[in-house]
C-alpha atoms as a PDB file:
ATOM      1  CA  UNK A   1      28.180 -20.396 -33.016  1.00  0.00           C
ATOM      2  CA  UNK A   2      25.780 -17.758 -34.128  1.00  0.00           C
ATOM      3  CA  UNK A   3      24.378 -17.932 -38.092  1.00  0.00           C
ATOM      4  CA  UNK A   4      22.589 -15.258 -40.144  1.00  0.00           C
ATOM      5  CA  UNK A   5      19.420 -16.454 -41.581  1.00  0.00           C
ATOM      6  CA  UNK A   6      16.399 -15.196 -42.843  1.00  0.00           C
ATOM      7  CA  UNK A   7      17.028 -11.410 -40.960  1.00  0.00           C
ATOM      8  CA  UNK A   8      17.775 -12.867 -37.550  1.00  0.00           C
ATOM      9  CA  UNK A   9      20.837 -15.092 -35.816  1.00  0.00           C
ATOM     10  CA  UNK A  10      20.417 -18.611 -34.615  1.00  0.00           C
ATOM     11  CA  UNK A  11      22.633 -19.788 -32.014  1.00  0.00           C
ATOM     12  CA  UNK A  12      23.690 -23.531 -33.476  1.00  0.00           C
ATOM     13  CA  UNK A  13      25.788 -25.960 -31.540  1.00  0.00           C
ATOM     14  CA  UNK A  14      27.509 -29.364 -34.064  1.00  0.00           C
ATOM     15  CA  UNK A  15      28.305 -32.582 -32.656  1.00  0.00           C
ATOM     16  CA  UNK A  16      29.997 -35.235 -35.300  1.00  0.00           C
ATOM     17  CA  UNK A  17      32.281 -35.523 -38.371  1.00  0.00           C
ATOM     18  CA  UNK A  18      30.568 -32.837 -41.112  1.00  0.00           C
ATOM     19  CA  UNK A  19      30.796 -35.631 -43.779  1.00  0.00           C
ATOM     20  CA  UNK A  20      27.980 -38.381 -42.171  1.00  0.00           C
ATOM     21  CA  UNK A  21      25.012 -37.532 -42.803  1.00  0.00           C
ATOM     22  CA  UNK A  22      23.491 -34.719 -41.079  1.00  0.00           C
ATOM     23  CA  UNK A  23      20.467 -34.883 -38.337  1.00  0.00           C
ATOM     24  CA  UNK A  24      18.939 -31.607 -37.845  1.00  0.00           C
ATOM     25  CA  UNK A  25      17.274 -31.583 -33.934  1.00  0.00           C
ATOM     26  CA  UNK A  26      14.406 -28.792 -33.602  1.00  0.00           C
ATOM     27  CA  UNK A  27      13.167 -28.071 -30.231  1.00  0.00           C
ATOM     28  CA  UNK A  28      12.317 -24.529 -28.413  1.00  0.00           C
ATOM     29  CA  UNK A  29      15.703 -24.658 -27.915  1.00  0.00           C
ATOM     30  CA  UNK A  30      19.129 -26.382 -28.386  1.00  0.00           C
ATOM     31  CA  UNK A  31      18.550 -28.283 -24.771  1.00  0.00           C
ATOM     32  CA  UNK A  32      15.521 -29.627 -25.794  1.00  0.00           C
ATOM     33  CA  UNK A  33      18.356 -32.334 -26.988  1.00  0.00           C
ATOM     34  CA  UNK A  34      20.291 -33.380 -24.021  1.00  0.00           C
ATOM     35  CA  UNK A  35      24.017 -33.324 -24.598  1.00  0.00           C
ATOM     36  CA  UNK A  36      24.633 -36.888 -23.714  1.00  0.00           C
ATOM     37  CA  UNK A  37      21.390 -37.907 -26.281  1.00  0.00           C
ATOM     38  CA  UNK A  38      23.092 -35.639 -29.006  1.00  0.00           C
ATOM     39  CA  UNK A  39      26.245 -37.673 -28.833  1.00  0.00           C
ATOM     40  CA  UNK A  40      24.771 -41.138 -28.675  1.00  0.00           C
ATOM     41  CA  UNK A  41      23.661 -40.428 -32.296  1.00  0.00           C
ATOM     42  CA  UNK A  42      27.051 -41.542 -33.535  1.00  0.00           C
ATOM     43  CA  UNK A  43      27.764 -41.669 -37.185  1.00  0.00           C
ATOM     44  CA  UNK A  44      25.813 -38.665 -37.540  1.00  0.00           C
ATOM     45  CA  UNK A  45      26.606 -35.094 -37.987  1.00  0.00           C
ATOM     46  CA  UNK A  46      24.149 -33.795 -35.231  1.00  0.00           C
ATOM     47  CA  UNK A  47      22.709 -29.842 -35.533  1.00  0.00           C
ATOM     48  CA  UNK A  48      20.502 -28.528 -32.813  1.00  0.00           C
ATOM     49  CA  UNK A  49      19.858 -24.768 -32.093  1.00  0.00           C
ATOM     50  CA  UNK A  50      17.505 -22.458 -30.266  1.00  0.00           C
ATOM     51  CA  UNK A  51      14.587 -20.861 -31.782  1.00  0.00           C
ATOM     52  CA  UNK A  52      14.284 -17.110 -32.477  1.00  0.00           C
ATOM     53  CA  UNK A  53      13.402 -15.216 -29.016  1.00  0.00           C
ATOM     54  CA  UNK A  54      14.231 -18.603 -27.266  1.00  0.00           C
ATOM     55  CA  UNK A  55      17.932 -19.401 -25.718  1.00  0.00           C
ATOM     56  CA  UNK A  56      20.728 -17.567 -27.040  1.00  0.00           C
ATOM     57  CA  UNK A  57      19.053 -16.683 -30.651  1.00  0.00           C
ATOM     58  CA  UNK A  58      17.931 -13.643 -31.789  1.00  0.00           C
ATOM     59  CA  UNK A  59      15.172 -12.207 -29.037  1.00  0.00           C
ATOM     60  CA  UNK A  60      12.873  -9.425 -29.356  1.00  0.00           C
ATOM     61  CA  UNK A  61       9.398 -10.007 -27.860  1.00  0.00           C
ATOM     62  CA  UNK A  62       8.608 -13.627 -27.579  1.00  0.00           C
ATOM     63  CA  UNK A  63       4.707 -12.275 -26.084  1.00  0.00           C
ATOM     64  CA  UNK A  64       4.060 -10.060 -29.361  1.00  0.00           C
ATOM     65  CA  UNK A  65       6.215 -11.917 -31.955  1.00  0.00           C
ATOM     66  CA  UNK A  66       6.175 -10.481 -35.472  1.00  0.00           C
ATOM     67  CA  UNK A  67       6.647 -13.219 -37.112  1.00  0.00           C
ATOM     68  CA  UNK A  68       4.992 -16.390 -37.485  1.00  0.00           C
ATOM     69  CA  UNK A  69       5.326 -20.093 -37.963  1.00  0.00           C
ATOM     70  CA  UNK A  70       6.109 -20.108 -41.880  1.00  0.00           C
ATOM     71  CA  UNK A  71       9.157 -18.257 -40.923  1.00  0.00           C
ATOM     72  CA  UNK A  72      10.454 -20.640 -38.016  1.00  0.00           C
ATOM     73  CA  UNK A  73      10.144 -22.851 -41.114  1.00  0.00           C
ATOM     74  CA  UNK A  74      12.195 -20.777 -43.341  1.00  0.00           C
ATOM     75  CA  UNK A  75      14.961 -20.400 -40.642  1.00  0.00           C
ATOM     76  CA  UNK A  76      15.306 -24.262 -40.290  1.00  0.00           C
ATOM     77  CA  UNK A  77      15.141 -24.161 -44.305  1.00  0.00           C
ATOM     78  CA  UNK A  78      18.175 -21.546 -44.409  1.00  0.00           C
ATOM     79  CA  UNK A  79      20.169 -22.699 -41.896  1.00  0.00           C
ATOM     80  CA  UNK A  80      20.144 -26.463 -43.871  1.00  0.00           C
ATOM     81  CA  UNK A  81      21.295 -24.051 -46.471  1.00  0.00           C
ATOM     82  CA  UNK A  82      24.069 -22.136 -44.411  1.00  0.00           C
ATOM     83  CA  UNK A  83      25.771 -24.950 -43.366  1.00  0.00           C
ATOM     84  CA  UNK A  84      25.768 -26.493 -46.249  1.00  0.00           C
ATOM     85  CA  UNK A  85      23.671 -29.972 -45.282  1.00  0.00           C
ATOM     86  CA  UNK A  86      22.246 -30.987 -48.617  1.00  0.00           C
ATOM     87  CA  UNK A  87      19.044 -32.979 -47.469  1.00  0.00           C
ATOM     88  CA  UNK A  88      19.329 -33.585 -43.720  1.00  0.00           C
ATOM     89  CA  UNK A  89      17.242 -35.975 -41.755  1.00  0.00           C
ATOM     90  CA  UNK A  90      15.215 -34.034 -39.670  1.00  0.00           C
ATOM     91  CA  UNK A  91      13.853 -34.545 -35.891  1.00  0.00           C
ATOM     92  CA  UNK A  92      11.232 -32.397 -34.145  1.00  0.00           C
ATOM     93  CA  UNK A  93      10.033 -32.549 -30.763  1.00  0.00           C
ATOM     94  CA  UNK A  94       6.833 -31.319 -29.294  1.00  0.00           C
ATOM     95  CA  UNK A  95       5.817 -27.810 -30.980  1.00  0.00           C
ATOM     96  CA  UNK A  96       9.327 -28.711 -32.705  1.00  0.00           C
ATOM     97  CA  UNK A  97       7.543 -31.180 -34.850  1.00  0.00           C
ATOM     98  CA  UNK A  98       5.217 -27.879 -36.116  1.00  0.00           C
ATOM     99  CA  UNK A  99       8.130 -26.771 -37.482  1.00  0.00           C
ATOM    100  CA  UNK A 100       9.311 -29.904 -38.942  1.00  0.00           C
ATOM    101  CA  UNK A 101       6.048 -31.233 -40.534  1.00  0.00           C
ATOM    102  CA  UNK A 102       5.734 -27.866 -42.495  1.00  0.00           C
ATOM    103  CA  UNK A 103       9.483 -28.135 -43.340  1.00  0.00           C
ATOM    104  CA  UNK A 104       8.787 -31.881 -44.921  1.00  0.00           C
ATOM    105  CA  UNK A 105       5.854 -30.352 -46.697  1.00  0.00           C
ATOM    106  CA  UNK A 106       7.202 -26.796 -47.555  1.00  0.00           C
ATOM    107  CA  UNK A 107      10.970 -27.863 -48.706  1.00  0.00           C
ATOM    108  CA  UNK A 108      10.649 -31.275 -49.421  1.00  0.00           C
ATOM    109  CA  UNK A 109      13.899 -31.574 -51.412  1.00  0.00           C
ATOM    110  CA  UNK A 110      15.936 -30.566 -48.303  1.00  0.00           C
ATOM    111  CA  UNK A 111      13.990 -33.632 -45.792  1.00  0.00           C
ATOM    112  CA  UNK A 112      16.082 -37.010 -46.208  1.00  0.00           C
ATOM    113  CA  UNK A 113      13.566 -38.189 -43.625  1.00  0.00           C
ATOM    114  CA  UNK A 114      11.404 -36.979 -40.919  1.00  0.00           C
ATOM    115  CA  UNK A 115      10.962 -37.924 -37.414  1.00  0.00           C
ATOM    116  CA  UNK A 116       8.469 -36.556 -35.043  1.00  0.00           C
ATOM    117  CA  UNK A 117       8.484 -36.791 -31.602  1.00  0.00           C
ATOM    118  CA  UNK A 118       5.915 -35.916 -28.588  1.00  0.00           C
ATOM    119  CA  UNK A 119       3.771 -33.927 -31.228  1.00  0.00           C
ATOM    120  CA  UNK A 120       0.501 -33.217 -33.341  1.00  0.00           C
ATOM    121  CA  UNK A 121      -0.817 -32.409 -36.513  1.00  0.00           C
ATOM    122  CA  UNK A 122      -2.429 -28.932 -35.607  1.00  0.00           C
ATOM    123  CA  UNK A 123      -1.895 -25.849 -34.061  1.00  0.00           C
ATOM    124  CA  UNK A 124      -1.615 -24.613 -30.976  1.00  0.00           C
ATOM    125  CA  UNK A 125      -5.316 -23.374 -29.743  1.00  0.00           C
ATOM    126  CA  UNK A 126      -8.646 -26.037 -30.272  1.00  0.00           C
ATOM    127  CA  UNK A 127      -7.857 -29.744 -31.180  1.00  0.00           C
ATOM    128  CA  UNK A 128     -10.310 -31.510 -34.205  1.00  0.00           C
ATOM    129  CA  UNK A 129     -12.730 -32.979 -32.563  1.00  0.00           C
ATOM    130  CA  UNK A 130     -10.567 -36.450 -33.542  1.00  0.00           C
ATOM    131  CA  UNK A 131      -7.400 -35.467 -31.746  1.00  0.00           C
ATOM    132  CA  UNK A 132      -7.278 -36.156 -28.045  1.00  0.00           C
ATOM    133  CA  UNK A 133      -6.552 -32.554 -26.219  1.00  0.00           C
ATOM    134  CA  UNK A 134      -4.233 -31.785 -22.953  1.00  0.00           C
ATOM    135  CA  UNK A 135      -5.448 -34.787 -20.616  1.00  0.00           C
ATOM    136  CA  UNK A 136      -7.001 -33.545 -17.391  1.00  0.00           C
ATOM    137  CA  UNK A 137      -4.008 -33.205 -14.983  1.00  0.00           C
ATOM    138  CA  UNK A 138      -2.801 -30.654 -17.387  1.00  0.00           C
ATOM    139  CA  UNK A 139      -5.263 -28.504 -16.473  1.00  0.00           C
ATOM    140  CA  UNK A 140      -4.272 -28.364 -12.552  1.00  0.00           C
ATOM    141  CA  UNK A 141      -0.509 -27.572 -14.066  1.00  0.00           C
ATOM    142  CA  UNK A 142      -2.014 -24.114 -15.364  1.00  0.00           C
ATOM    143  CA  UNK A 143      -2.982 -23.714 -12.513  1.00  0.00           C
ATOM    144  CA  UNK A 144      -0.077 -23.617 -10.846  1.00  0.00           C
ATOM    145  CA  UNK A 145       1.514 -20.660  -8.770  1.00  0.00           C
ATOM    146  CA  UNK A 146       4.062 -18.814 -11.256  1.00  0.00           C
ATOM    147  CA  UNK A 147       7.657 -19.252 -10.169  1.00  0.00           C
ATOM    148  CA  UNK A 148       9.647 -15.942 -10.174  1.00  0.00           C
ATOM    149  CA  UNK A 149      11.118 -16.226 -13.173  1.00  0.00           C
ATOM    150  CA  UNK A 150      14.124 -14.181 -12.598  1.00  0.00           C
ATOM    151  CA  UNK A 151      15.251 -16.457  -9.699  1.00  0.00           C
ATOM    152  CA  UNK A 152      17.017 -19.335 -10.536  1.00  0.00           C
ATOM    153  CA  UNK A 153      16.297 -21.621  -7.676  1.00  0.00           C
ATOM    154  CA  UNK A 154      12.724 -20.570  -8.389  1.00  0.00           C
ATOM    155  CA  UNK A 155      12.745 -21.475 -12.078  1.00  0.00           C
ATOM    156  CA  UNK A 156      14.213 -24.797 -11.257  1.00  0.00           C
ATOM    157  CA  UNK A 157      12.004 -26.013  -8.436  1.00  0.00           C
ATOM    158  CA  UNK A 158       8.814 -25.046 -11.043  1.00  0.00           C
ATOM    159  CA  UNK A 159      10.091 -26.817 -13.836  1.00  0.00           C
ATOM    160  CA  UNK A 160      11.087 -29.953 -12.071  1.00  0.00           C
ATOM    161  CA  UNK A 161       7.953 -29.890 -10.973  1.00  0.00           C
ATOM    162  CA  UNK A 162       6.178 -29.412 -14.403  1.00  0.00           C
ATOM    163  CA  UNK A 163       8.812 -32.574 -15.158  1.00  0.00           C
ATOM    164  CA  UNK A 164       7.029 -34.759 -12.548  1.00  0.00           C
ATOM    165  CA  UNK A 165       3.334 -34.548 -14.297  1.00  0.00           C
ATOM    166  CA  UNK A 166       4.899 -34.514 -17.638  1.00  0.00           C
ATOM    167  CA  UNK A 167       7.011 -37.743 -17.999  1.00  0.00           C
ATOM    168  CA  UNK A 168       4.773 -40.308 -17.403  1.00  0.00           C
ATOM    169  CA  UNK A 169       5.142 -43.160 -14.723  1.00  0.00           C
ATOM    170  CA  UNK A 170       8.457 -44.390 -16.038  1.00  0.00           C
ATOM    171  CA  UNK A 171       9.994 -41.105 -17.341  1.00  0.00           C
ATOM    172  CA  UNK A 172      10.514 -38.941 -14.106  1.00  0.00           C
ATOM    173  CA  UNK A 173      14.308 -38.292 -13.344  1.00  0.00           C
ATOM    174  CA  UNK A 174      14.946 -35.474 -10.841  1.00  0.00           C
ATOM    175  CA  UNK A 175      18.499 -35.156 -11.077  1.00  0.00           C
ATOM    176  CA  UNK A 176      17.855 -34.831 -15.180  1.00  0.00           C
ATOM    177  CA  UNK A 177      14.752 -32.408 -14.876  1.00  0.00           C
ATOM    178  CA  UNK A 178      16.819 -30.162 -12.474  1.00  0.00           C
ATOM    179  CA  UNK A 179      20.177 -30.009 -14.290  1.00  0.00           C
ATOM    180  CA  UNK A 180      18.264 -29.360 -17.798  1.00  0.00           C
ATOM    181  CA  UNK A 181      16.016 -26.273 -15.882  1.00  0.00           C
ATOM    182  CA  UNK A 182      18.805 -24.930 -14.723  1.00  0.00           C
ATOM    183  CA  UNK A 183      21.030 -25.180 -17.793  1.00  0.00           C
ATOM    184  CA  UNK A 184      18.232 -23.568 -19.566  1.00  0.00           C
ATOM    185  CA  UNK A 185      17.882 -20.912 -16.615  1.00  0.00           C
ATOM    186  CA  UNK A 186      21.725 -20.562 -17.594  1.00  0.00           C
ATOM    187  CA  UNK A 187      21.902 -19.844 -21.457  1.00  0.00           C
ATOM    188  CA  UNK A 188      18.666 -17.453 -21.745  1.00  0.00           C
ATOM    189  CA  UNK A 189      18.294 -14.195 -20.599  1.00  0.00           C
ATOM    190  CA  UNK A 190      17.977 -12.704 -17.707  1.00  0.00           C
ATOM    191  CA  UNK A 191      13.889 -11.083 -18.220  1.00  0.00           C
ATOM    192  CA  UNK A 192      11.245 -12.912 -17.477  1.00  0.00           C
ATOM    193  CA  UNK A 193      10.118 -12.815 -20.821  1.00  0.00           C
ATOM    194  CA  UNK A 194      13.253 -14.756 -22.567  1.00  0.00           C
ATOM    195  CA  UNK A 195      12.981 -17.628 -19.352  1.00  0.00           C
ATOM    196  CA  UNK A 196       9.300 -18.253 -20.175  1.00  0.00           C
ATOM    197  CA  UNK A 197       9.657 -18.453 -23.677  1.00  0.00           C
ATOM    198  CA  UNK A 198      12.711 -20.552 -23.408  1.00  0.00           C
ATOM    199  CA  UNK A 199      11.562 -23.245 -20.720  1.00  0.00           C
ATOM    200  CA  UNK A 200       7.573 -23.364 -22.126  1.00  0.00           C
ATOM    201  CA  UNK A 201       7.442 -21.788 -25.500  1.00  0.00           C
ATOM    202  CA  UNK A 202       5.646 -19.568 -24.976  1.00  0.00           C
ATOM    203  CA  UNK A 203       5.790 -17.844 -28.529  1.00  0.00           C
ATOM    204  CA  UNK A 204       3.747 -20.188 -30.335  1.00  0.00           C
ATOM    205  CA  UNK A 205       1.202 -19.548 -28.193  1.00  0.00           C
ATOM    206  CA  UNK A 206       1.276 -15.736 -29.673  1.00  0.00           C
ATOM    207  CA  UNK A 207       2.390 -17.018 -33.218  1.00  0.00           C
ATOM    208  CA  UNK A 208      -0.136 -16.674 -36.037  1.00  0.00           C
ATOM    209  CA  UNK A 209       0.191 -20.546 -37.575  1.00  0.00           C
ATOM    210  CA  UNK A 210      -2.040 -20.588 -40.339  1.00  0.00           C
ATOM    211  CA  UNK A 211      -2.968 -22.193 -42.759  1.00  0.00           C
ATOM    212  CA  UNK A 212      -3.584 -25.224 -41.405  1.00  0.00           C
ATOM    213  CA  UNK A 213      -1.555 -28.455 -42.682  1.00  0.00           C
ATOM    214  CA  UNK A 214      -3.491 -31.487 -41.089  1.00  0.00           C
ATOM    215  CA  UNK A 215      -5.094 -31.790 -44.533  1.00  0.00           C
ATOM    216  CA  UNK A 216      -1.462 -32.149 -46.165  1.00  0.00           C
ATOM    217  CA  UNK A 217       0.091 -34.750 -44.322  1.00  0.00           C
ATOM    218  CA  UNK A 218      -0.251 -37.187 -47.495  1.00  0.00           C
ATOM    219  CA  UNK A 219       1.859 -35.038 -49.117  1.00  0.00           C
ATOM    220  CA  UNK A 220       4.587 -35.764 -47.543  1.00  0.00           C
ATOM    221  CA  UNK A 221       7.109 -37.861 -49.622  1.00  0.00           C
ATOM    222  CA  UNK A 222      10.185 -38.180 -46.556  1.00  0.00           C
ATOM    223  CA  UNK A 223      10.209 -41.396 -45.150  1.00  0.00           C
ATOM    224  CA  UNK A 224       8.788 -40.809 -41.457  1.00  0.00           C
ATOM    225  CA  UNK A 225       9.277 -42.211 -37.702  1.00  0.00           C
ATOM    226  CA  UNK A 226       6.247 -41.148 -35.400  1.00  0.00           C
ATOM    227  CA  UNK A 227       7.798 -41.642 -31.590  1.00  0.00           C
ATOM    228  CA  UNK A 228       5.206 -41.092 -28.956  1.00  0.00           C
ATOM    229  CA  UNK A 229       4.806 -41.709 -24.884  1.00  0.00           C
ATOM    230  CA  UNK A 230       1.672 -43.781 -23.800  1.00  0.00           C
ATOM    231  CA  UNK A 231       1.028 -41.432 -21.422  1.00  0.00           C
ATOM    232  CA  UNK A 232       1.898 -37.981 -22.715  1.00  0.00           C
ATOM    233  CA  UNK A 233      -0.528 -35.002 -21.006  1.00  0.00           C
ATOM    234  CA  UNK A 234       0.045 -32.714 -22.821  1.00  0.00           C
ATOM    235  CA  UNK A 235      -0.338 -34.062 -26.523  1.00  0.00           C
ATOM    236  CA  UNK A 236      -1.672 -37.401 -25.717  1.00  0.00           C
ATOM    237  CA  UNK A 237      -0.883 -40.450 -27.491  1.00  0.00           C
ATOM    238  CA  UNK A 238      -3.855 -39.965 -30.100  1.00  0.00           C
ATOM    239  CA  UNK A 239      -2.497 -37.846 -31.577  1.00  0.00           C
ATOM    240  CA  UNK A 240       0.639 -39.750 -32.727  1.00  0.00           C
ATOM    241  CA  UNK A 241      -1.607 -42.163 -33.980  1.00  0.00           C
ATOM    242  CA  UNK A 242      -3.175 -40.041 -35.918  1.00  0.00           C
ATOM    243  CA  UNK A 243       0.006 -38.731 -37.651  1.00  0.00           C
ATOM    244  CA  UNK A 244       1.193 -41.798 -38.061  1.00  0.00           C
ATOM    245  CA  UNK A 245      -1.707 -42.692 -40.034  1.00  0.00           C
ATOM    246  CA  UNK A 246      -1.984 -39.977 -41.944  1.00  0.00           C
ATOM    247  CA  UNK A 247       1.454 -39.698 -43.767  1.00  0.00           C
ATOM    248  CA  UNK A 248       2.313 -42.320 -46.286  1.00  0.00           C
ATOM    249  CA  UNK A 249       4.150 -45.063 -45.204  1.00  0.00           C
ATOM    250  CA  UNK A 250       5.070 -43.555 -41.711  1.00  0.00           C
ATOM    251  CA  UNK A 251       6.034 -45.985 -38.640  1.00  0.00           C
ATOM    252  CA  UNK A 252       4.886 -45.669 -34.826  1.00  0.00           C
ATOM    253  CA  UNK A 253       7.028 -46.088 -32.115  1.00  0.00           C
ATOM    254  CA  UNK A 254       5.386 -46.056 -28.776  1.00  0.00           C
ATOM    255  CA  UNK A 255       6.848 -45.320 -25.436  1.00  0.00           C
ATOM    256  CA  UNK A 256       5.076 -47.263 -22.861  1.00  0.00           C
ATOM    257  CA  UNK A 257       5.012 -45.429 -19.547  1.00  0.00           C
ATOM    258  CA  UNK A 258       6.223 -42.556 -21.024  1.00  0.00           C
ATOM    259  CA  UNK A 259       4.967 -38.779 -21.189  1.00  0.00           C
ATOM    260  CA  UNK A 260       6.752 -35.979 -23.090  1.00  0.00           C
ATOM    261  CA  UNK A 261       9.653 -36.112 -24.750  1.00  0.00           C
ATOM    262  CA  UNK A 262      12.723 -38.949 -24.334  1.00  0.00           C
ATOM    263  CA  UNK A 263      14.111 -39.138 -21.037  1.00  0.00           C
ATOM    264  CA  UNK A 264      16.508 -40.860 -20.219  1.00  0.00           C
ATOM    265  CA  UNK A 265      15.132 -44.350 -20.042  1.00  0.00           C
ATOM    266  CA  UNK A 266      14.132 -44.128 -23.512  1.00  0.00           C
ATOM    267  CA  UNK A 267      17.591 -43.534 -25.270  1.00  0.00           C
ATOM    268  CA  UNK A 268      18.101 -47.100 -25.674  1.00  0.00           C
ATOM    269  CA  UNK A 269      15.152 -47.610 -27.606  1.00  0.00           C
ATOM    270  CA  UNK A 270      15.131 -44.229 -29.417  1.00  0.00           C
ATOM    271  CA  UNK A 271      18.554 -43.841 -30.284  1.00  0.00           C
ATOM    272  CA  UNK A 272      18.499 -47.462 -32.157  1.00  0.00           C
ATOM    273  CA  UNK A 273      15.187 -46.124 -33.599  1.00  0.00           C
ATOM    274  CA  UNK A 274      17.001 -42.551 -34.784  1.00  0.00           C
ATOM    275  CA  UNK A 275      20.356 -44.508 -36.102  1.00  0.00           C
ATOM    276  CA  UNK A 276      17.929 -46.803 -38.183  1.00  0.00           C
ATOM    277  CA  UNK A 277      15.653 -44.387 -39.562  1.00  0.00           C
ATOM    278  CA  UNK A 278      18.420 -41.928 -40.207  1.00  0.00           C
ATOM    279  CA  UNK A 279      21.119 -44.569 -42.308  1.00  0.00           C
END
């Protein structure tokens, strides 16, 4: 379904009974949460949806953006609002967890808890000198060839690729990587603008993010899960630590073996860890 919010339309997909409590899922888009992960969280009332300019939301120019992160914070914030969710435990993933720090901070009556996943406490651009940045092998990814990102089989073959360095020694699945490129291939548009922005994010690298919010993180009251791969590239392990020590109270789950995200061989351990933190 497609909601009004905050002047644009986010394309939201439900899974669950309305009346447990609700888990709102922020990724670049709706597939960041695998179908199959989405409906292990039972007992919950399970909202994911795609980002503006990413998936089937409102697009416009995800390389010159006029808006900026404050207002991917305010969608999240209205939506919550639109469907009528109360205080919803929220979950974000990667530059996800941007979103959903700033949404703990910035509308902390409508966070019932906070979980962060595969993420870090600043911006995109120049890490504090702290904060581990993208480990080395990241680099040669950059570097890569560009696939044609109007061809499908192209698309696919780069992104599975882009899986292999990003998922650690135990998190590579190729059947997984290739079905979730291409069902992303499948549900944005056809330019090469809407598949970059919806397979990379490509938008926040355009988004203006200030102010900064490192220096807030003890202000946030939600009680918060920090999940983070041992061997993530491209926001290394540090810097889970570091959130996790710098909100009150918060709780680190580490993923041995594991890069980016929660494949599949994680779901065990997360999905306990999500059902727990989200009762």
């Amino acid at each position: 379904m497609r909601i009004k919010v905050n002047g644009v339309e986010l394309c939201v997909e439900t899974f669950g009974n309305p009346a447990d409590p609700p888990v709102l899922l922020v990724g670049v888009t709706m597939l960041s949460w695998p179908d199959e992960l989405c409906a292990a969280l039972a007992g919950r009332y399970v909202v994911r949806y795609d980002l503006r300019d990413a998936g089937e939301s409102t697009f416009v120019d995800p390389d010159a953006p006029t808006y900026d992160l404050r207002d991917l914070v305010t969608d999240a914030a209205e939506l919550l609002v639109a469907l009528d969710l109360g205080r919803a435990h929220v979950v974000g993933m990667g530059v996800g967890g941007f979103v959903a720090q700033l949404l703990a901070l910035d509308h902390p009556d409508q966070v019932a808890s906070l979980t962060l996943v595969s993420t870090r406490p600043v911006a995109p651009g120049p890490v504090d000198p702290d904060l581990p940045g993208h480990a080395p092998e990241m680099m040669e990814l950059f570097g890569r060839p560009k696939p044609d990102w109007t061809d499908r089989g192209s698309v696919v073959d780069h992104m599975t690729g882009s899986a292999r360095v990003m998922s650690g020694s135990r998190g590579f699945n190729e059947q997984d990587a290739r079905a979730a490129a291409g069902a992303v291939f499948d549900r944005a548009g056809r330019t090469a603008k809407a598949q970059r922005a919806s397979h990379l994010g490509t938008m926040f690298a355009a988004i203006d993010c200030r102010p900064r919010w490192r220096e807030r993180l003890g202000e946030i009251t939600a009680p918060t899960l920090v999940v983070h791969g041992d061997e993530d590239p491209f926001f290394p392990h540090g810097n889970g630590v570091v959130l996790a020590a710098e909100i009150p109270g918060a709780t680190l789950l580490t993923l041995p073996g594991i890069g980016q995200g929660v494949p599949r061989v994680t779901w065990p351990a997360v999905v306990d860890a999500l059902l727990r933190h989200t009762s």
